[in-house]
N, C-alpha and C. Protein backbone atom coordinates (compact mmCIF):
# COMPACT_ATOMS: atom_id res chain seq x y z
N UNK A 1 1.85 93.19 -62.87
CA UNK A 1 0.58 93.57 -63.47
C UNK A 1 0.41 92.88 -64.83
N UNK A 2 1.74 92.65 -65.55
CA UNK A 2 1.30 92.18 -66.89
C UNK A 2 1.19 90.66 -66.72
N UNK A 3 1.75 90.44 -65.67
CA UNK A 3 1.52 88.51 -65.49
C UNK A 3 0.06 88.61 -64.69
N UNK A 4 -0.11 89.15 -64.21
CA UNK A 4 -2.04 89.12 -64.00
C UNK A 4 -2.68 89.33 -65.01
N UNK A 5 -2.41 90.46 -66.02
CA UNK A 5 -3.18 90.77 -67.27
C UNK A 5 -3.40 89.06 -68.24
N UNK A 6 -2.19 88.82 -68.56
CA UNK A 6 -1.98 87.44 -68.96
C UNK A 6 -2.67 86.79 -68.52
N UNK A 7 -2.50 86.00 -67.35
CA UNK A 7 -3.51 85.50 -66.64
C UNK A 7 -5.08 85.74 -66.59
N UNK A 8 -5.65 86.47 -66.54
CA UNK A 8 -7.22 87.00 -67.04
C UNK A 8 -7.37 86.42 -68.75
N UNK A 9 -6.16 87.18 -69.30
CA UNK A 9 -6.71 86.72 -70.85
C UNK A 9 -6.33 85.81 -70.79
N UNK A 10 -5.81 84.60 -70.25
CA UNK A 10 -6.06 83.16 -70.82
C UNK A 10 -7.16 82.36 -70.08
N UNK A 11 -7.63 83.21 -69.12
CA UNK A 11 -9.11 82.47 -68.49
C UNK A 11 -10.04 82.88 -69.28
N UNK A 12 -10.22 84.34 -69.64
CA UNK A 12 -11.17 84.68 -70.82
C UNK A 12 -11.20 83.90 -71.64
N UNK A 13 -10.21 83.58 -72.60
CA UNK A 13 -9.90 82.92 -73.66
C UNK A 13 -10.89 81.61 -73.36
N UNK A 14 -10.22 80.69 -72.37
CA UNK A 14 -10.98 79.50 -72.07
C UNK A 14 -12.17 79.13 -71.41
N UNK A 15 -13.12 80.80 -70.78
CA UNK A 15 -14.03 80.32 -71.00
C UNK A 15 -14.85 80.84 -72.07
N UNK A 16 -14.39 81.43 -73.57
CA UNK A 16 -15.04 81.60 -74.51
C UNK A 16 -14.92 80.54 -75.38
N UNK A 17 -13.83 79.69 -75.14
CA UNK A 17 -13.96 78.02 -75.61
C UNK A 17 -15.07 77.28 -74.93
N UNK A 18 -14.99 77.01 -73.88
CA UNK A 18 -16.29 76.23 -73.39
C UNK A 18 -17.66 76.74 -73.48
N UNK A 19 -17.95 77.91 -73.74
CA UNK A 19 -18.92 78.48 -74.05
C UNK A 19 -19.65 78.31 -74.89
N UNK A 20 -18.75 78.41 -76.19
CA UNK A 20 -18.35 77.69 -77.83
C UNK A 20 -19.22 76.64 -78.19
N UNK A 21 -18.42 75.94 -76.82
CA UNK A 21 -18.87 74.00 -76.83
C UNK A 21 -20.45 73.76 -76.52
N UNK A 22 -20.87 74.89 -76.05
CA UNK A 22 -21.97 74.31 -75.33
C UNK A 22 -23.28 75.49 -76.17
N UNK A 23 -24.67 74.16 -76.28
CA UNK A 23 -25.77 75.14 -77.18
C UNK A 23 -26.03 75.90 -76.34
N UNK A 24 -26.62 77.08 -76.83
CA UNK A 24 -27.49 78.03 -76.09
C UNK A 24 -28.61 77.64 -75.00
N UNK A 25 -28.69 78.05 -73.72
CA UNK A 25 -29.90 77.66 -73.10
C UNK A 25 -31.27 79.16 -73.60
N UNK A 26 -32.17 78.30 -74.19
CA UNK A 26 -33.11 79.28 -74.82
C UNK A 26 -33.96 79.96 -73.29
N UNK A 27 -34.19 78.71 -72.52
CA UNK A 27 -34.99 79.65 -71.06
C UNK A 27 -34.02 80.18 -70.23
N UNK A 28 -32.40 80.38 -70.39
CA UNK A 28 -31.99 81.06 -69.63
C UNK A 28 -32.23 82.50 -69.34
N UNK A 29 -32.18 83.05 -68.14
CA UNK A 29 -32.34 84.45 -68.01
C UNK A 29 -30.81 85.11 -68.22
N UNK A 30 -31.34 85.76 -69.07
CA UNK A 30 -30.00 86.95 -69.29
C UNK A 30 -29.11 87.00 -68.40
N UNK A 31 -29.88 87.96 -67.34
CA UNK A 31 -29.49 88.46 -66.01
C UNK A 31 -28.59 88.06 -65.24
N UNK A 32 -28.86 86.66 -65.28
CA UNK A 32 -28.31 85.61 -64.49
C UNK A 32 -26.87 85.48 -64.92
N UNK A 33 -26.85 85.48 -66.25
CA UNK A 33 -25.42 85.37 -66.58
C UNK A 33 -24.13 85.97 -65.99
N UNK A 34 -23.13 85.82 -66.57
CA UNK A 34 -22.35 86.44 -66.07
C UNK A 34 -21.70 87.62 -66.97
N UNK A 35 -21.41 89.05 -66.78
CA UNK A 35 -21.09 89.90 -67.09
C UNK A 35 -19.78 90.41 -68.53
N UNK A 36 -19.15 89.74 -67.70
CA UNK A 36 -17.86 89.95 -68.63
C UNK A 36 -17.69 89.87 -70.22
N UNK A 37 -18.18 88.49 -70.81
CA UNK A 37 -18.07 88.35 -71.87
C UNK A 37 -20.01 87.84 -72.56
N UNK A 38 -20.62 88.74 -72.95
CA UNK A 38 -21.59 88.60 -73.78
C UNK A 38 -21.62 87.11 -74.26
N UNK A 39 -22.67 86.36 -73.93
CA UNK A 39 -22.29 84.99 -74.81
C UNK A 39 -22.88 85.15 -76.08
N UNK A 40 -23.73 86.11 -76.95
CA UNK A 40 -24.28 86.28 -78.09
C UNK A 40 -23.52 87.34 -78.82
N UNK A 41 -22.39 87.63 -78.17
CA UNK A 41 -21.68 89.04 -79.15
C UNK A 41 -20.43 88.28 -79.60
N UNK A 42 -20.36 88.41 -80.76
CA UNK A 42 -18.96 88.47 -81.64
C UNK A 42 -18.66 89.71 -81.58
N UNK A 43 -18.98 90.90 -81.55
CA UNK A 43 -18.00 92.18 -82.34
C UNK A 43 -16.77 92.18 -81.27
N UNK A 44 -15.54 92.62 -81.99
CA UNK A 44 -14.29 92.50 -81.24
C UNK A 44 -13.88 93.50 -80.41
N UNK A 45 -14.85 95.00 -80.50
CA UNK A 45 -14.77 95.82 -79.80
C UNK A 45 -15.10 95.11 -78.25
N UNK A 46 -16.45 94.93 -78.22
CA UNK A 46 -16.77 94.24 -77.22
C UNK A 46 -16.13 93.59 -76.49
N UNK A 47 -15.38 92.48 -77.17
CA UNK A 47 -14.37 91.35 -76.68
C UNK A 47 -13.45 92.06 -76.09
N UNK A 48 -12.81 93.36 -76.59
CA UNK A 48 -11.60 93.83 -76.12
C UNK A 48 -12.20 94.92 -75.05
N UNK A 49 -13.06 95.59 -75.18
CA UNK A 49 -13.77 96.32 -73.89
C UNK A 49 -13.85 95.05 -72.89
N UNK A 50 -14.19 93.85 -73.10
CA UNK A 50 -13.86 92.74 -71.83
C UNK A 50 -13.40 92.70 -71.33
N UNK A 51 -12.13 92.83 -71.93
CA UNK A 51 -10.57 92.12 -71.72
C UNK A 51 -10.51 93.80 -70.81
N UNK A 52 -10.47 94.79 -71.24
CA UNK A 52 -10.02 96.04 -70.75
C UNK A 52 -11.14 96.27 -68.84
N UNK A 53 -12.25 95.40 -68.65
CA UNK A 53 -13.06 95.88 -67.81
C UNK A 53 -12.30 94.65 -67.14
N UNK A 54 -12.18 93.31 -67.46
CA UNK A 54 -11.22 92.32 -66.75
C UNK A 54 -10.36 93.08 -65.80
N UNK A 55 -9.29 93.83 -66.47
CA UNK A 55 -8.09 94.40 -65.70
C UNK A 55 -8.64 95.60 -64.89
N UNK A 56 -9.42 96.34 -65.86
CA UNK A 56 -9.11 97.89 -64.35
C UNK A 56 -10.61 97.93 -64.16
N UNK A 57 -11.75 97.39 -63.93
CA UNK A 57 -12.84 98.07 -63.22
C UNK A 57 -13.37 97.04 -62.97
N UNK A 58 -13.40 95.38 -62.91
CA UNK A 58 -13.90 94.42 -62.53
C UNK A 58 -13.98 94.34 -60.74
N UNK A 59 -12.68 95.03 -60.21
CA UNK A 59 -12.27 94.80 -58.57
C UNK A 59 -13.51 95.97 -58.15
N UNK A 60 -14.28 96.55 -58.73
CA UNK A 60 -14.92 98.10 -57.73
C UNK A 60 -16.45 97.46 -58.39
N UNK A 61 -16.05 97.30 -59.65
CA UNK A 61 -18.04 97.49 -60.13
C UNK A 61 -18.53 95.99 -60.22
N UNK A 62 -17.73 94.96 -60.30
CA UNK A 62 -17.84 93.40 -59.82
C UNK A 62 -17.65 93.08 -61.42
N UNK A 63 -17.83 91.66 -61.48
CA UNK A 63 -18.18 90.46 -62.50
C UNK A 63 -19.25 91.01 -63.22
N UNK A 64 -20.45 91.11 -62.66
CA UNK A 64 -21.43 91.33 -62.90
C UNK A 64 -21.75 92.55 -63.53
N UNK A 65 -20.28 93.58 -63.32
CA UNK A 65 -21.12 94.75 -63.45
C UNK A 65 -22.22 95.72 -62.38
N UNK A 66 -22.67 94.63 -61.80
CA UNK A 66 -23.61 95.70 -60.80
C UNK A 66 -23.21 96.62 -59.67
N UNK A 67 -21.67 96.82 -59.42
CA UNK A 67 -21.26 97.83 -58.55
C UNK A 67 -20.95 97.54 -57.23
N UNK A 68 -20.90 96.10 -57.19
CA UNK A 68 -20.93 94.80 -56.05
C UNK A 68 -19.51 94.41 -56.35
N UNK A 69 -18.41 94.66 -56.85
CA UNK A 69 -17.08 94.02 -56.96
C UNK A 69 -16.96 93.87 -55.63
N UNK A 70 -15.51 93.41 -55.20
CA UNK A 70 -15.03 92.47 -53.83
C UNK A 70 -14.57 94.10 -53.70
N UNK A 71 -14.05 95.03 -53.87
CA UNK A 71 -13.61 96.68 -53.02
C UNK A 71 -14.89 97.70 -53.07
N UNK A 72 -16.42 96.98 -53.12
CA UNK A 72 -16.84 97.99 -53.05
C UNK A 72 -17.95 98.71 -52.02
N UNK A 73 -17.33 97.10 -50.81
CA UNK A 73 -17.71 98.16 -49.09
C UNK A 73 -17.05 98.55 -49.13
N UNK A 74 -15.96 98.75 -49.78
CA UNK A 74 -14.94 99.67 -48.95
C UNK A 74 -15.21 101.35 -49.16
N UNK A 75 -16.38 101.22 -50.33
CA UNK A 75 -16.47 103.21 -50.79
C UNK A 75 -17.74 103.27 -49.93
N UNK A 76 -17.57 104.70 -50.07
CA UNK A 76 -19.48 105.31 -49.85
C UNK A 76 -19.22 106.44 -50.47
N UNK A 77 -19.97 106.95 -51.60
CA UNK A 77 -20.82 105.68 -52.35
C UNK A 77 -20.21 104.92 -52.87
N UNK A 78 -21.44 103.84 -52.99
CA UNK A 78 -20.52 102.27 -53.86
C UNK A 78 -20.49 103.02 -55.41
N UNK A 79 -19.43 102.10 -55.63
CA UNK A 79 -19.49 101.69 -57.16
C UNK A 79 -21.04 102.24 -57.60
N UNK A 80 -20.98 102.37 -59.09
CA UNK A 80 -21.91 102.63 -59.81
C UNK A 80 -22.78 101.05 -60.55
N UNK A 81 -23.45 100.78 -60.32
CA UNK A 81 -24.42 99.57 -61.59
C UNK A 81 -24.14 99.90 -63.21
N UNK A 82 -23.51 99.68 -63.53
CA UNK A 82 -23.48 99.98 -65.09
C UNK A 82 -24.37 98.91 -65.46
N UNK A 83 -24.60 97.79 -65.52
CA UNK A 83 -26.10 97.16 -65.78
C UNK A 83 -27.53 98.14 -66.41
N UNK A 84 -27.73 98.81 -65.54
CA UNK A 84 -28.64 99.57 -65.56
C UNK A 84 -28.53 101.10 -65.67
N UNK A 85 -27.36 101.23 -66.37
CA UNK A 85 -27.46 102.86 -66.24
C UNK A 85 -27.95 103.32 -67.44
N UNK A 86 -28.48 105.31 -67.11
CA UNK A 86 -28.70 105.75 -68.47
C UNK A 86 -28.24 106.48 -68.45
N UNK A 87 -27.13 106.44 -68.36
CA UNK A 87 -26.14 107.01 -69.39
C UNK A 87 -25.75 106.89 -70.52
N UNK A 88 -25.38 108.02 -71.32
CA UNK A 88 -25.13 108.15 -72.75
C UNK A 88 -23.23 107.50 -73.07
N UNK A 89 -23.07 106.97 -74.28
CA UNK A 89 -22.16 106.53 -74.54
C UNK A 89 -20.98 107.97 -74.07
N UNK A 90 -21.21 109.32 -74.85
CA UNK A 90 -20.35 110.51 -74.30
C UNK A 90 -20.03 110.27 -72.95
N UNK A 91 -20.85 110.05 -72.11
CA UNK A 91 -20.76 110.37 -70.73
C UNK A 91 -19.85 109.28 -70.03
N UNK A 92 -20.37 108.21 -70.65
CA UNK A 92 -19.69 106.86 -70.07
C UNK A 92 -17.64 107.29 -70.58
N UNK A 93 -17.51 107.48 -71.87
CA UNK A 93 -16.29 108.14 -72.54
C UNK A 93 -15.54 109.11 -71.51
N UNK A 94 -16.52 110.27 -70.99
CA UNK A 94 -16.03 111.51 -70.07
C UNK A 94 -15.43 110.87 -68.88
N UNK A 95 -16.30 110.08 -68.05
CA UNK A 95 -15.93 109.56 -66.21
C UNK A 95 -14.81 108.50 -66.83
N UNK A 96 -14.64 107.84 -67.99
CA UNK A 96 -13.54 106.89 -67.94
C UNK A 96 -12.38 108.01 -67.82
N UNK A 97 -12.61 108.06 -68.63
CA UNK A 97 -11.11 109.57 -69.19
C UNK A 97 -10.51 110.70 -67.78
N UNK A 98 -11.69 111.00 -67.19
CA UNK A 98 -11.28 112.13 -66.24
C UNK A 98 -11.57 111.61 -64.75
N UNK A 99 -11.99 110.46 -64.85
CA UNK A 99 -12.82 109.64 -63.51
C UNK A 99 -13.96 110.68 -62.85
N UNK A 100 -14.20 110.05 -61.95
CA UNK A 100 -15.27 110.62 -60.92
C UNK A 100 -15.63 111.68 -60.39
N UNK A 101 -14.40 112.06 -59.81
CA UNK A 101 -14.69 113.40 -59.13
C UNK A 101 -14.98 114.59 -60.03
N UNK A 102 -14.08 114.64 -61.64
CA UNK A 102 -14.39 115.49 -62.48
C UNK A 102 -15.57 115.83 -63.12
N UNK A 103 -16.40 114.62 -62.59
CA UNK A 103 -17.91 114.72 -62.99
C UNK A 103 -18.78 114.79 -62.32
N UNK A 104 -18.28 115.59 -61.35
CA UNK A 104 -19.47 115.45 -60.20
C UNK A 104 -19.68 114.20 -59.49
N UNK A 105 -18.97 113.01 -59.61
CA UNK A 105 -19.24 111.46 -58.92
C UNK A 105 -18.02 111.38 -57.91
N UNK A 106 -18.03 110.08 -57.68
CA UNK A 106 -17.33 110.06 -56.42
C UNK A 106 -15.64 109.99 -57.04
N UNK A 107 -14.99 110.60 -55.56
CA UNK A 107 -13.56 110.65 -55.80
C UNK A 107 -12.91 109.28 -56.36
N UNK A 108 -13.67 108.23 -55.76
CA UNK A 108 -12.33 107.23 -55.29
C UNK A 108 -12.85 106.47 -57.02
N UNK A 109 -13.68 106.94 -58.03
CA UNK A 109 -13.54 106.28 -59.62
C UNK A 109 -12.18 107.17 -60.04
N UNK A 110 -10.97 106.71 -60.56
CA UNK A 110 -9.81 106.86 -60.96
C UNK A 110 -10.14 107.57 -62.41
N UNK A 111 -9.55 108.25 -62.73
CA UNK A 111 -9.43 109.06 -64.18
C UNK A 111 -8.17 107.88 -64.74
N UNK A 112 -9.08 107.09 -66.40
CA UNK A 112 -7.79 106.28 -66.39
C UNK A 112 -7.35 106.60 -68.43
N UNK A 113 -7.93 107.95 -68.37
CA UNK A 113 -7.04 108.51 -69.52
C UNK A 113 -5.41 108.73 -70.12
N UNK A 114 -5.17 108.60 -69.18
CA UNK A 114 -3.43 109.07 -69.12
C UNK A 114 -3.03 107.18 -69.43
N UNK A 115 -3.52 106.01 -68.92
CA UNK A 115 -3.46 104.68 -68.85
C UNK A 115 -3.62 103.98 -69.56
N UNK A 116 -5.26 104.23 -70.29
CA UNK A 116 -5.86 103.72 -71.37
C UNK A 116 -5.42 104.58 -72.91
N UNK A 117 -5.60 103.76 -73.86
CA UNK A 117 -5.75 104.19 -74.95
C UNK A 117 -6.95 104.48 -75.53
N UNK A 118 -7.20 105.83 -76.37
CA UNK A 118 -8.53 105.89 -76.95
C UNK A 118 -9.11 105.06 -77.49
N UNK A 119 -8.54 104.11 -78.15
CA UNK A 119 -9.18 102.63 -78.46
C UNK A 119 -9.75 101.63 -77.30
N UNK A 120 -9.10 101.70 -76.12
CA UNK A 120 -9.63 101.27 -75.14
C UNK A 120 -10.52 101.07 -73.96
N UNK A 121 -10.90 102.98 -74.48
CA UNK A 121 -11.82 103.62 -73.58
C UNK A 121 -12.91 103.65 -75.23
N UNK A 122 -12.92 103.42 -75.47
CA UNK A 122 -14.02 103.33 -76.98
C UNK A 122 -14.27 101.70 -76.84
N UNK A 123 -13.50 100.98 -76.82
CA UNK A 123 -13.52 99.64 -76.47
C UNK A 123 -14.86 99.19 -75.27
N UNK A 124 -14.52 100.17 -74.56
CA UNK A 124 -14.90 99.90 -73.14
C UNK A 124 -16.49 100.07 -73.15
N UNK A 125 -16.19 101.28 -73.59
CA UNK A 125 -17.62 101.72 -73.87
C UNK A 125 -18.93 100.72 -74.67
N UNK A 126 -17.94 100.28 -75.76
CA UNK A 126 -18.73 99.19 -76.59
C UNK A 126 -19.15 97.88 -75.47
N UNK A 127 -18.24 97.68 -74.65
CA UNK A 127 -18.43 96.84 -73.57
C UNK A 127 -20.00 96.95 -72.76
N UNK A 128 -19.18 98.35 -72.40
CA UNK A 128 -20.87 98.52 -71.24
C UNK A 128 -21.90 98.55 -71.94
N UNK A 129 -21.92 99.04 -73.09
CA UNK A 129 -23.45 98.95 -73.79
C UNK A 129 -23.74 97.50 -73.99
N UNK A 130 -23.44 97.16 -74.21
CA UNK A 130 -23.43 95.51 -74.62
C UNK A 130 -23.88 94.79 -73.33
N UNK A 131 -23.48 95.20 -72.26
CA UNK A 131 -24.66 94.17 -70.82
C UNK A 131 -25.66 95.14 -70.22
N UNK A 132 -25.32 96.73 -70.84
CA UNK A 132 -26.22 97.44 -70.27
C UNK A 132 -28.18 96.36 -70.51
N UNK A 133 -28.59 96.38 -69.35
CA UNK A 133 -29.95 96.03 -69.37
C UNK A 133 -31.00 96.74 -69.55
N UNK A 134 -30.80 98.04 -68.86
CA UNK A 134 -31.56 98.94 -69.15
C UNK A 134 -32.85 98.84 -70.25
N UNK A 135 -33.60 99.13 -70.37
CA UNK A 135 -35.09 98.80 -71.80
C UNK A 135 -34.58 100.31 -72.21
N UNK A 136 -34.62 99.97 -73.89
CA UNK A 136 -34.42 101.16 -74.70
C UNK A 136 -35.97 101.71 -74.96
N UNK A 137 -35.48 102.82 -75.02
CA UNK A 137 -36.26 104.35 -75.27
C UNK A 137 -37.22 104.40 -76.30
């Protein structure tokens, strides 16, 4: 697991170098992008909520975020869209910590409190807000 972890963070790493390298496309659509790493965010929370959605929730809720990962015919219900959710930062904090079933959602989201560190699930959080698409209130 830690030579996969490794592995993710040195692909992260390199594609936030080439990213670097290259100007902004001004008519790109957001959307289109890809999930993981914000190309307009520096804050390091963010970066490390990346790195933390890289390892444990990239395989169920996808790249993208939209709840399309490569395991998620395998549920019913799928994965959740965090893209588009409205959910409150608390709430997003609660289902990491106690997973799914403790919240009324589905069994097979893992409670990954005992795993993560409170910095990591705070991390995380800073993550999802950050591609959440959702239009604010």
């Amino acid at each position: 697991m830690l030579r996969l972890g490794m592995v993710v963070l040195m692909a992260l790493a390199g594609t936030m170098v080439l990213a670097a390298d290259k100007p902004a496309d001004k008519g790109a659509d957001k959307g289109a992008q890809g999930a993981l790493l914000p190309r307009d965010s520096t804050d390091a929370a963010v970066f490390r909520g990346g790195l933390v959605y890289a390892n444990y929730c990239v395989t169920c809720h996808g790249f993208n975020a939209d709840g399309n990962g490569r395991a998620a015919r395998l549920y019913n219900p799928k994965p959740a869209n965090l893209r588009m959710s409205d959910k409150n930062d608390a709430y997003f904090g609660l289902i990491i910590r106690m997973g799914g079933e403790a919240m009324g959602r589905s069994q097979f989201m893992p409670p990954w409190g005992a795993e993560l560190t409170d910095e990591q699930m705070k991390d995380l959080v800073s993550y999802l807000r950050s591609i959440n698409m959702r239009p604010k209130e």
